[in-house]
Protein backbone atom coordinates (compact mmCIF):
# COMPACT_ATOMS: atom_id res chain seq x y z
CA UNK A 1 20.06 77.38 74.07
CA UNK A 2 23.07 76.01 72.28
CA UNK A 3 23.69 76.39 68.68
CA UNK A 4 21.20 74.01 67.23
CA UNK A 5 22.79 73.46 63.91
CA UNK A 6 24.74 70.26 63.24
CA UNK A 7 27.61 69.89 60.82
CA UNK A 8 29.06 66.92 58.99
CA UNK A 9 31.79 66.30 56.09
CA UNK A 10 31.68 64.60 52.89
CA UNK A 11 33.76 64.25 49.53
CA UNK A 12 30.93 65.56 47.39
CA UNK A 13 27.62 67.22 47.91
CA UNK A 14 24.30 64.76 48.19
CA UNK A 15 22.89 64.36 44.40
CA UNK A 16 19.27 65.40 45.87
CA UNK A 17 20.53 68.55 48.14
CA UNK A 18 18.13 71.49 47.61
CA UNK A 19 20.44 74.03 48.54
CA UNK A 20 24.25 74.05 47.46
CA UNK A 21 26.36 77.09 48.66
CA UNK A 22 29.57 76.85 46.38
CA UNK A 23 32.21 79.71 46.39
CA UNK A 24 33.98 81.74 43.49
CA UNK A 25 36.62 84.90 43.54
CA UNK A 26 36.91 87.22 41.11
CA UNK A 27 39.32 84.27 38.92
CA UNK A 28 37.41 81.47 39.78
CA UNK A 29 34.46 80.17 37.57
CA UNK A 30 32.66 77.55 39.65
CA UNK A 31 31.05 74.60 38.06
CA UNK A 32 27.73 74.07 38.78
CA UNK A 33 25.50 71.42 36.67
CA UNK A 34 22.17 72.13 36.18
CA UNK A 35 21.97 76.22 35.92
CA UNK A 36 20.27 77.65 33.89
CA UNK A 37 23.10 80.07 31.95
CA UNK A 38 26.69 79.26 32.35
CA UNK A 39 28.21 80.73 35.98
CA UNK A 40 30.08 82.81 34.28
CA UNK A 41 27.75 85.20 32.73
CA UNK A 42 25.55 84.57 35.94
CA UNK A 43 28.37 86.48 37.86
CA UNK A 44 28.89 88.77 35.20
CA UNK A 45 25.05 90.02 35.25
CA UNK A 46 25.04 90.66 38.57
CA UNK A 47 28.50 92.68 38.49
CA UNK A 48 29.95 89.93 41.08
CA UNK A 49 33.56 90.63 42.47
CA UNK A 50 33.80 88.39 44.58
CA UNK A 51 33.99 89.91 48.22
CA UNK A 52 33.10 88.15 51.23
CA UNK A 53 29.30 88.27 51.92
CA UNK A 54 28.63 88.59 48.69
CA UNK A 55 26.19 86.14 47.45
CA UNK A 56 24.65 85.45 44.18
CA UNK A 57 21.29 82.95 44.26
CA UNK A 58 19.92 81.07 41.50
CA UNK A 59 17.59 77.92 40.50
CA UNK A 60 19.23 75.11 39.55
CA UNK A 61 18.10 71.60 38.23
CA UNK A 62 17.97 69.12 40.68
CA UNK A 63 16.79 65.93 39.43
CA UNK A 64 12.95 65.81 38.96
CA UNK A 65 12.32 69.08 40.96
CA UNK A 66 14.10 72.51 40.95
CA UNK A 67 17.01 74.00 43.73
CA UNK A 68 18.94 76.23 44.81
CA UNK A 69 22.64 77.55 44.27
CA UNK A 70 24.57 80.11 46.22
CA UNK A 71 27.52 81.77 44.66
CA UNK A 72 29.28 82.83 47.19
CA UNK A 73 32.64 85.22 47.22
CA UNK A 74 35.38 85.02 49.59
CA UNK A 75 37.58 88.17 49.07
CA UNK A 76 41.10 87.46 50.10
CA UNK A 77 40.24 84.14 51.73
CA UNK A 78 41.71 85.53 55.28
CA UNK A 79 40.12 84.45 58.49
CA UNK A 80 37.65 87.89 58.22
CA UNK A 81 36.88 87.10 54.80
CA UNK A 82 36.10 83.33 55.42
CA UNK A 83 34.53 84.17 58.57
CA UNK A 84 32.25 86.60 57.15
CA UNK A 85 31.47 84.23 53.96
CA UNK A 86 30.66 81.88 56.29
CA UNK A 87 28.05 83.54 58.36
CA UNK A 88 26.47 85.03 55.33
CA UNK A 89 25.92 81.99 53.55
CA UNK A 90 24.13 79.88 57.01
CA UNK A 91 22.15 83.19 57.02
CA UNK A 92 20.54 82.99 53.60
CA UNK A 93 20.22 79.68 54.67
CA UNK A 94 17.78 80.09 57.24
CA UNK A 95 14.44 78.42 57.32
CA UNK A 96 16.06 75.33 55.08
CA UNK A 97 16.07 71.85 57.07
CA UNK A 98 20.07 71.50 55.45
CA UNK A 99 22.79 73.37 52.87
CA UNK A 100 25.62 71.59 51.64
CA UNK A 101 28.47 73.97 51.35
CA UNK A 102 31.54 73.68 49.55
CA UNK A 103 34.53 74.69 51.13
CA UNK A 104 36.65 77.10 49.90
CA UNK A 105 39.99 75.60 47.93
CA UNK A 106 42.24 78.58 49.84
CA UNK A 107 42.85 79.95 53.39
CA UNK A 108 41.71 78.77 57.11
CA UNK A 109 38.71 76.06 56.84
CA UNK A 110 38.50 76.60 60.58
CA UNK A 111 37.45 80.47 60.18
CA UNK A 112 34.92 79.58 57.68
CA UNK A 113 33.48 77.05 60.20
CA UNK A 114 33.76 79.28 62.97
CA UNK A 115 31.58 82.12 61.07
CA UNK A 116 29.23 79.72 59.66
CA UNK A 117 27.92 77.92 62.99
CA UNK A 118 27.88 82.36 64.79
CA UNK A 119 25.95 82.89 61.79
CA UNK A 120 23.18 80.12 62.53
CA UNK A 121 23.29 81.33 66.10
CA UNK A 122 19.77 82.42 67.47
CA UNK A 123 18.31 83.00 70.89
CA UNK A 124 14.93 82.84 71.11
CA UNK A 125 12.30 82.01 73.87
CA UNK A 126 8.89 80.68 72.73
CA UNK A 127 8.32 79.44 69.05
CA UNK A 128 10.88 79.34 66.89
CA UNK A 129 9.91 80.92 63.81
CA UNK A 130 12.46 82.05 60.95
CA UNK A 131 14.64 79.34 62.29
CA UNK A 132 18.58 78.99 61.32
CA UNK A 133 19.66 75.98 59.21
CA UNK A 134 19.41 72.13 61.06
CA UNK A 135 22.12 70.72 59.30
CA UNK A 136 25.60 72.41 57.40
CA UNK A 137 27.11 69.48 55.52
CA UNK A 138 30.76 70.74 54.11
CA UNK A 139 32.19 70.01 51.31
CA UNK A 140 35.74 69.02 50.54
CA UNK A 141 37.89 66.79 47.56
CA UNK A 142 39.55 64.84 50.80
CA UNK A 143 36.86 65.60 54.23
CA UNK A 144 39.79 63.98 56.41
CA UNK A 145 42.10 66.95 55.59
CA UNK A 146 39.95 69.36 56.40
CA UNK A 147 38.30 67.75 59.43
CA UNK A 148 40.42 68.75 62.18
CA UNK A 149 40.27 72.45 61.30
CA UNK A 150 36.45 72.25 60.92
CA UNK A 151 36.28 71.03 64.78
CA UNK A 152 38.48 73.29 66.00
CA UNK A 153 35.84 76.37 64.28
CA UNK A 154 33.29 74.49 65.89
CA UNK A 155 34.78 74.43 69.22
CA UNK A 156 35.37 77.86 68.97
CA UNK A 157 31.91 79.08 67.53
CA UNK A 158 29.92 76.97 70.25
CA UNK A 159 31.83 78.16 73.36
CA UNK A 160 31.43 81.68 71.92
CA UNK A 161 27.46 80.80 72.02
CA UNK A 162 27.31 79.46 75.36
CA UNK A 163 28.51 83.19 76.42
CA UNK A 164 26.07 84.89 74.10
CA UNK A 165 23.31 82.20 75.52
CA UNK A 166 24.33 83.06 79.00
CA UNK A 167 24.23 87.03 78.19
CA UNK A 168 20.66 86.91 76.51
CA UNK A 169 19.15 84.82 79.16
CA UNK A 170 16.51 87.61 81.02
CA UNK A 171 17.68 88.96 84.45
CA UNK A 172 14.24 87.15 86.05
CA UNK A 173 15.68 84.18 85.37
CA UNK A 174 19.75 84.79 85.58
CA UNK A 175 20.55 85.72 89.35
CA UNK A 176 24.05 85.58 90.31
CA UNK A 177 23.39 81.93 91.98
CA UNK A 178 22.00 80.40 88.40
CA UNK A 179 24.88 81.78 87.01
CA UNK A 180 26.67 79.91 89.15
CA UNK A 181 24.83 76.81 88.48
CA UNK A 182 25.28 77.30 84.94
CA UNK A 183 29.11 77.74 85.23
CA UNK A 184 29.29 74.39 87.13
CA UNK A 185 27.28 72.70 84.34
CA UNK A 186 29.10 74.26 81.49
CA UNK A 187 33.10 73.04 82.87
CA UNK A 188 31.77 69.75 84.58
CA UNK A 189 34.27 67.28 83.08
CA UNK A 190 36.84 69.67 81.79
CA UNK A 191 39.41 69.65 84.24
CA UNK A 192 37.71 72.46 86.54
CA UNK A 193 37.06 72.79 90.04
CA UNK A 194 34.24 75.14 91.04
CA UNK A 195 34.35 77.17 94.13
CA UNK A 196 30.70 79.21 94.69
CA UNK A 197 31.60 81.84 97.56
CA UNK A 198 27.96 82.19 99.16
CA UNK A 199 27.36 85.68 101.02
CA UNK A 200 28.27 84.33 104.37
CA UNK A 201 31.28 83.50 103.03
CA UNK A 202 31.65 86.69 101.02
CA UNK A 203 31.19 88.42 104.36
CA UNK A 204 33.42 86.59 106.52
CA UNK A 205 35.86 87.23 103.68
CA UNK A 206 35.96 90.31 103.40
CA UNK A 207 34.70 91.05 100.14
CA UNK A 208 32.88 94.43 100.84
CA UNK A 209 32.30 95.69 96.51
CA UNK A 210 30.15 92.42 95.58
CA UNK A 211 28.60 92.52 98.72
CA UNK A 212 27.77 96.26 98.47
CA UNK A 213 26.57 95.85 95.02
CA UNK A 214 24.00 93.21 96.04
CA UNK A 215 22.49 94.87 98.91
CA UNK A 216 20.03 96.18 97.64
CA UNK A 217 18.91 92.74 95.19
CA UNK A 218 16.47 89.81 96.35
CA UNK A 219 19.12 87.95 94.85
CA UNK A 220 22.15 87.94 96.92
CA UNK A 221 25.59 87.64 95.09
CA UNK A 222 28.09 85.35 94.63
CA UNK A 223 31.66 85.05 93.67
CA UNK A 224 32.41 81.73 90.69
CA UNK A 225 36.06 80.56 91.24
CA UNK A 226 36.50 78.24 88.67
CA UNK A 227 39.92 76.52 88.78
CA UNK A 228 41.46 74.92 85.42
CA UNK A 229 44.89 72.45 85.87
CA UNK A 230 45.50 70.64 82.58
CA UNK A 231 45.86 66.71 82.57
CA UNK A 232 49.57 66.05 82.77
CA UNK A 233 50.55 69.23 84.33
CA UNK A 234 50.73 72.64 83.08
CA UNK A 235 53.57 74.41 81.78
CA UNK A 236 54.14 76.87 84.30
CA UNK A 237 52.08 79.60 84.03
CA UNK A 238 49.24 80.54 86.22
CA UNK A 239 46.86 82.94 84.21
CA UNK A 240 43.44 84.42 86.06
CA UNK A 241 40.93 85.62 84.17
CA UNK A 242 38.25 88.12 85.93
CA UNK A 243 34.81 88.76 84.79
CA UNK A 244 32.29 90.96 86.09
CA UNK A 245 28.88 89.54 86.19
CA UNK A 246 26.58 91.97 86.92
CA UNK A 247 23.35 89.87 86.33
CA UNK A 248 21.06 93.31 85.91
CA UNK A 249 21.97 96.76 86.68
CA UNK A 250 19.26 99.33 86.72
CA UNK A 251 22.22 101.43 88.43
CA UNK A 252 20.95 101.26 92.11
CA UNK A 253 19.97 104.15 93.81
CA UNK A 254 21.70 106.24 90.74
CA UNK A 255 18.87 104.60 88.74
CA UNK A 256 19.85 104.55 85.25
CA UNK A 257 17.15 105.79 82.47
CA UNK A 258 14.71 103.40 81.42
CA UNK A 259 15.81 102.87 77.96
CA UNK A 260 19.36 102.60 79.10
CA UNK A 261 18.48 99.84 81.08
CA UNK A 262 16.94 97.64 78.21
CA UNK A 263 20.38 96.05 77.58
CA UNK A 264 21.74 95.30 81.05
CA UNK A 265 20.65 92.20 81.28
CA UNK A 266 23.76 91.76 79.21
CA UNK A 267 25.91 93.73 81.96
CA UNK A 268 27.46 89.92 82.95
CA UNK A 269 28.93 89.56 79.48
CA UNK A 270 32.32 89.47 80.84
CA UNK A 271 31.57 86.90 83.60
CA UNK A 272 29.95 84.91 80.66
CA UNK A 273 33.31 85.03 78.40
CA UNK A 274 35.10 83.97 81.20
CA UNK A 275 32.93 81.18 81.91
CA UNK A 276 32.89 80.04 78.13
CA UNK A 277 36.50 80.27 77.97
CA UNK A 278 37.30 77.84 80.93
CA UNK A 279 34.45 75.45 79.34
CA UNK A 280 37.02 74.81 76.26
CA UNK A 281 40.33 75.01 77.61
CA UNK A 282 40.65 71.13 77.97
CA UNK A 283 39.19 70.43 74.48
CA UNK A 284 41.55 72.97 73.90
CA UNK A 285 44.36 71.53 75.04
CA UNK A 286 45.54 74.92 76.82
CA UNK A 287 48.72 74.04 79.09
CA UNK A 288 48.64 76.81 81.19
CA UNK A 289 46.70 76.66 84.92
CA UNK A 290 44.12 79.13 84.23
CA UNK A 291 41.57 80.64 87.55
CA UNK A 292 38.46 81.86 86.50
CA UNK A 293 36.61 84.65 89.05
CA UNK A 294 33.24 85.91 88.04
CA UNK A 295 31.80 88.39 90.74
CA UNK A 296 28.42 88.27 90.67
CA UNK A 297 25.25 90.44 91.72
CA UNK A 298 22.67 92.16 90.81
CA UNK A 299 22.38 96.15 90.84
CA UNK A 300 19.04 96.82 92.32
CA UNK A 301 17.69 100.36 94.44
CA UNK A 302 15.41 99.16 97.56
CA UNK A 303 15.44 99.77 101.26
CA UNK A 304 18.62 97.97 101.77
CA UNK A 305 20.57 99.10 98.71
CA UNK A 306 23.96 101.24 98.95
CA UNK A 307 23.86 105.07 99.16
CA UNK A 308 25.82 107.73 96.97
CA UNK A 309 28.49 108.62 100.04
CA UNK A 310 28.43 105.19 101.76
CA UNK A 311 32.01 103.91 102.17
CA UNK A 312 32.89 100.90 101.73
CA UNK A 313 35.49 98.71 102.23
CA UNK A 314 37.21 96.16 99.52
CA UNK A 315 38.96 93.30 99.92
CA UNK A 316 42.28 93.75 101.20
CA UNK A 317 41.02 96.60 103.19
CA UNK A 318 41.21 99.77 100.67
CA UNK A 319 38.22 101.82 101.37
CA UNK A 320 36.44 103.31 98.73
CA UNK A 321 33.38 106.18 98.69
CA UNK A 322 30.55 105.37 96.28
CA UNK A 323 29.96 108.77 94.76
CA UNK A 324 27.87 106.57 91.95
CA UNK A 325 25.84 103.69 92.57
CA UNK A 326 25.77 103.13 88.74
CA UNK A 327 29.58 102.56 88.84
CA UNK A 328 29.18 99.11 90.26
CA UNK A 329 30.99 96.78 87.91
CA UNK A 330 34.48 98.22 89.29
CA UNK A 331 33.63 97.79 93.00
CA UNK A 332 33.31 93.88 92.10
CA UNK A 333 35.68 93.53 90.32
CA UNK A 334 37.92 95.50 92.42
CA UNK A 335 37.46 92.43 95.38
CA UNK A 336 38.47 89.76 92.55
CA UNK A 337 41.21 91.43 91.41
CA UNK A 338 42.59 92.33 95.61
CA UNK A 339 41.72 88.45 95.69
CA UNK A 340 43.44 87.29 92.53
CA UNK A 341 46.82 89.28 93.85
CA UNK A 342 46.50 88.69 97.85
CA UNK A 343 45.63 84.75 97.50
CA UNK A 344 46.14 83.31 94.05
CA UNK A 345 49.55 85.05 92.93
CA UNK A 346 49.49 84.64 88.86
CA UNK A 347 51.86 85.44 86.84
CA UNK A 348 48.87 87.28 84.63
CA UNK A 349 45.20 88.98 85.40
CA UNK A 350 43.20 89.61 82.63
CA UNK A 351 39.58 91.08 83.56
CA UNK A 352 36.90 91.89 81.45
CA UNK A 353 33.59 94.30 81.70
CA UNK A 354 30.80 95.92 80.41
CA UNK A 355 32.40 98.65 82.53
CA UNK A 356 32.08 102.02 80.78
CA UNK A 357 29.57 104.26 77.97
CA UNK A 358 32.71 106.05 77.36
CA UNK A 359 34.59 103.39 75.59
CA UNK A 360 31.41 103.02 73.59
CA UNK A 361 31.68 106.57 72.87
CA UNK A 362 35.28 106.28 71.97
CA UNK A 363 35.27 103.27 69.84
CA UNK A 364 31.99 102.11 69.12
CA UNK A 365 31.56 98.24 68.57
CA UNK A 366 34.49 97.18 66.45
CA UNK A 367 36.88 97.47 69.11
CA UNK A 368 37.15 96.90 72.50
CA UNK A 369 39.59 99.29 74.51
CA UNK A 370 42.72 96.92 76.39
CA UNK A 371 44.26 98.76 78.75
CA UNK A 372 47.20 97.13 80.74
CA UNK A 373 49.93 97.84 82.78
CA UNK A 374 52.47 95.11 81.07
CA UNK A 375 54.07 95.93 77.10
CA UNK A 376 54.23 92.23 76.51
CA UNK A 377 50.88 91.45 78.10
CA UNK A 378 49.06 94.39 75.89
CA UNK A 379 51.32 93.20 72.84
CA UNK A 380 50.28 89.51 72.91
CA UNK A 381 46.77 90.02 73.80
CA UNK A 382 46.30 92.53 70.64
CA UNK A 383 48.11 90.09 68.45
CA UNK A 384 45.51 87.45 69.59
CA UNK A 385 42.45 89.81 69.37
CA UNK A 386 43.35 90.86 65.56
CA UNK A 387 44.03 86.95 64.72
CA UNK A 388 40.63 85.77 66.29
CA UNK A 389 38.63 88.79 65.37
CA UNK A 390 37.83 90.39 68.54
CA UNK A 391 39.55 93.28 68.15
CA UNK A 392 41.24 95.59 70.66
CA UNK A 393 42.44 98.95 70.93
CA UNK A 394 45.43 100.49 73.29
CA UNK A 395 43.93 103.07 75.37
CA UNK A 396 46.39 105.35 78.17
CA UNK A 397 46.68 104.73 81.63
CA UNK A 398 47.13 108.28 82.34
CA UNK A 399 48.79 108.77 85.37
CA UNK A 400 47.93 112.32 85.50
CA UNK A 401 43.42 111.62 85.85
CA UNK A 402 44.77 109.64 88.92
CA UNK A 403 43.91 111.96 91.17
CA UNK A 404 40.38 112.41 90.00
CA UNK A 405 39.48 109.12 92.45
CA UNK A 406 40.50 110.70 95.41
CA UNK A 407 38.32 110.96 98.13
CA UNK A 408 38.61 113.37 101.52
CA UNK A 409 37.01 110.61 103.69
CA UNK A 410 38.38 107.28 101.84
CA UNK A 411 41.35 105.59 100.36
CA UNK A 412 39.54 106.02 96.71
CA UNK A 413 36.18 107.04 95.21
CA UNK A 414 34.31 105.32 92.19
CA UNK A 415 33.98 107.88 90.52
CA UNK A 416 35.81 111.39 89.76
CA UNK A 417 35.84 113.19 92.02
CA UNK A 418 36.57 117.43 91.89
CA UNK A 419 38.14 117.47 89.36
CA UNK A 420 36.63 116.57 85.82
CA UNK A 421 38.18 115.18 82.89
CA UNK A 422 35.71 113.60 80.80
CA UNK A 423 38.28 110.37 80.43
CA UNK A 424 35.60 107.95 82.06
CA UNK A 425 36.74 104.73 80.74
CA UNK A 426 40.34 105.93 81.52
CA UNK A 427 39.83 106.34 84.69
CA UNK A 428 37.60 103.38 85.49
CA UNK A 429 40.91 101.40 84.37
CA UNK A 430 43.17 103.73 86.99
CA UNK A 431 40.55 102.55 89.34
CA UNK A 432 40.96 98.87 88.61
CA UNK A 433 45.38 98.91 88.66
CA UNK A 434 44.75 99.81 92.39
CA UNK A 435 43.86 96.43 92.85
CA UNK A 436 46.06 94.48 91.02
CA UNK A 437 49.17 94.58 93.37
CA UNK A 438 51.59 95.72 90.22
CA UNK A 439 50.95 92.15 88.71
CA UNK A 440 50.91 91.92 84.94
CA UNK A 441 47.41 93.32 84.35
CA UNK A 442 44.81 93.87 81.59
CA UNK A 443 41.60 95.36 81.49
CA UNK A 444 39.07 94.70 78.58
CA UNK A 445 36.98 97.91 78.30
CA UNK A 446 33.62 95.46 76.02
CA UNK A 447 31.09 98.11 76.33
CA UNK A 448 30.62 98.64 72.57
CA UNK A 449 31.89 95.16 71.73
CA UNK A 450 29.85 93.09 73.87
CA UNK A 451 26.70 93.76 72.54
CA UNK A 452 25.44 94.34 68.52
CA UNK A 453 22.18 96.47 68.17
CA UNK A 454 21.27 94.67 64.61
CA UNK A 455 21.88 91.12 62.86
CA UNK A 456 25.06 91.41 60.96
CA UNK A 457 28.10 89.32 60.08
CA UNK A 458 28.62 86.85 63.23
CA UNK A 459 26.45 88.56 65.14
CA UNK A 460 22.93 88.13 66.02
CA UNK A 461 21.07 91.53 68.05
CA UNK A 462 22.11 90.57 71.74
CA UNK A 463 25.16 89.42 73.23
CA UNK A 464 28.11 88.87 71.08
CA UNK A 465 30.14 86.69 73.35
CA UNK A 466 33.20 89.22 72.47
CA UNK A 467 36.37 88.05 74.40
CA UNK A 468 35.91 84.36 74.08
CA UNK A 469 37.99 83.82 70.43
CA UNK A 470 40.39 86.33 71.92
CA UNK A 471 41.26 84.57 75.11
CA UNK A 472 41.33 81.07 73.66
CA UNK A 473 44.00 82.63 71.26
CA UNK A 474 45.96 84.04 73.40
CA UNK A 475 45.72 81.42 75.94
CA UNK A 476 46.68 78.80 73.20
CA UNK A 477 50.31 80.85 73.08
């Protein structure tokens, strides 16, 4: 379900509004008719300093009846801050038909917009109860100013929810051919071509990870080529993104513990950033040709599903033993990436995955771990992640774990092999480079990013749609 709130922009707020959200720093005295003691020494009883999700709630005169004011801080009025100031207030807002919020005099309207409309995000299947704010109405001394950044937040904060919508949809519903469905729904009339690779195809292709995922599913995969060419021409560069879409894995035949597998119907987040991402890039107005490839299937153990020791073989012919069933994302995305080298040629790959605990274990959720093979690539793409607020973290390619994938009967196993070194996210990404033909390559590691365990900031419990601000960033560059 999209993001149900609605926004508009006027000069002042409506005379009748029952809720007003109006900011103030720690210099700032806001004026607000009708409360009951002067802001001021409202601020001062409640020790306010201003920081961003701070908010200080009081009644406040409102014609015949009696409403509502929220102070609201806004720290240094960076993109955080305003982001964060803006979910919080839409929060408190919940339940209320409308708020009229003014917008801050200082720093990026657009953030502010962007963190309001995450914060009023909610997915929810049945009755609605608790539910966020209808309508935002923002406030500014000249609304035309301000207008283009507030639609560029909103572009951003509603393709971010069409990847957390995607990710929270339940695995009896999302098989790898309704995500494909939805992807053709959610680009239809951006500039984007969508190829659906159907198994027969996928076999007479040669793509033996996504079909050796799916084996073992009802639900047989699919591969989402989703091909972007900007009106007018682009400007050269050919960028593919790579997304793995793993629609549920209960880890196959290495069958994952039950409570592990409570979260994986969230195991396609990557395939659902990438899909979100090409939905905006005309709106965008991204110049660059951009290739979307989301390999799709579901992870399931039956009759027909792949054994630990099978061997496989990948696109391009590598061969691979499958010492772990559970280490599935890599084997599809291992086919995209052959494919994205072998047949598309760009002048960039960028995949990202749910791929490894260990990165979770390494960084927890504020991070993401980018690993790539090009300095400029991993500069650029950090740069955009700290700007947009998906933040990423350089982790080693270490040359020296390479030989914990080999195998004595294949080109490669999954998995480490002999020789332990703990490094699992590390060498999942060694794994990956095999693939990539020496290209200019990054690998987002969103484990710990793509999913938040509580309601907090931007993020609702669920899918976080992580990658999606980042991309659209650094695609924008």
């Amino acid at each position: 379900m999209p993001i149900q709130t609605t926004i508009s922009i006027a000069g002042r707020p409506a005379a009748d509004a029952p809720l007003l959200a109006v900011p103030y720093t720690a210099d700032l005295d806001p004026d607000v008719p009708g409360l009951p003691v002067p802001a001021r020494d409202l601020l001062a009883h409640h020790k306010a300093k201003g920081e961003p999700g701070e908010i200080v709630e009081a009644p406040v005169a409102r014609g015949d009846g009696v409403g509502r004011v929220l102070l609201y801080g806004t720290g240094d009025a960076g993109p955080d801050a305003l982001r964060k100031a803006g979910a919080t207030v839409v929060r408190r807002a919940k339940g209320h038909e409308s708020v009229s919020v003014t917008l801050p005099a200082a720093g990026p309207v657009s953030a502010f917009t962007e963190g309001a409309l995450l914060g009023a995000y909610t997915f929810r299947i049945g009755e609605q109860r608790g539910k966020a704010v209808g309508r935002v109405e923002f406030v500014a001394a000249e609304p035309g100013a301000v207008a283009d950044d507030v639609r560029a937040g909103e572009l951003v904060a509603r393709s971010v929810a069409i990847a957390r919508d995607l990710a929270n949809t339940p695995a009896s519903v999302k098989t790898p051919a309704w995500l494909a469905e939805r992807a053709v729904e959610h680009t239809a009339d951006q500039g984007v071509t969508v190829r659906v690779w159907s198994p027969q195809e996928l076999r007479e292709g040669g793509f033996g990870g996504i079909l050796a995922v799916g084996q073992g599913s009802a639900s047989p995969p699919r591969l989402i080529e989703l091909s972007y060419r900007p009106e007018g021409g682009d400007d050269g560069r050919h960028v593919v993104l790579v997304g793995k879409g793993i629609t549920f894995d209960s880890g196959g035949l290495s069958l994952k513990p039950t409570a592990n597998m409570k979260s994986q119907k969230t195991d396609m987040a990557g395939g659902a950033a990438v899909i979100a991402v090409l939905s905006a890039l005309r709106r965008r107005g991204v110049r660059a040709r951009v290739t979307g490839l989301v390999a799709a299937a579901e992870n399931m153990p039956s009759g027909t599903a792949q054994r630990p020791s099978d061997v496989i073989t990948q696109y391009g012919g590598r061969t691979v033993e499958v010492l772990n069933t559970d280490a599935e994302g890599r084997l599809v995305l291992a086919d995209a990436l052959a494919y994205a080298d072998a047949v598309l040629e760009p002048d960039a790959v960028i995949d990202v995955a749910t791929l490894t605990g260990a990165i979770n274990v390494a960084l927890g959720p504020s991070h993401a771990g980018l690993y790539a093979s090009d300095e400029e690539l991993a500069r650029s793409l950090t740069a955009a992640g700290e700007e947009s607020g998906d933040r990423m973290w350089r982790m080693p390619l270490i040359d020296d774990y390479r030989p914990a994938l080999e195998s004595p009967i294949a080109d490669l196993a999954n998995v480490e092999s002999g020789t332990t070194y703990g490094a699992g996210s590390v060498t999942a990404a060694l794994f990956l480079r095999e693939f990539t033909g020496g290209r200019p390559w990054a690998h987002l590691d969103i484990a710990g990013t793509g999913r938040s365990v509580v309601d907090d900031g931007l993020f609702t419990k669920g899918a976080t749609g992580f990658g999606v601000r980042a991309l659209l960033r650094w695609l924008d560059s």
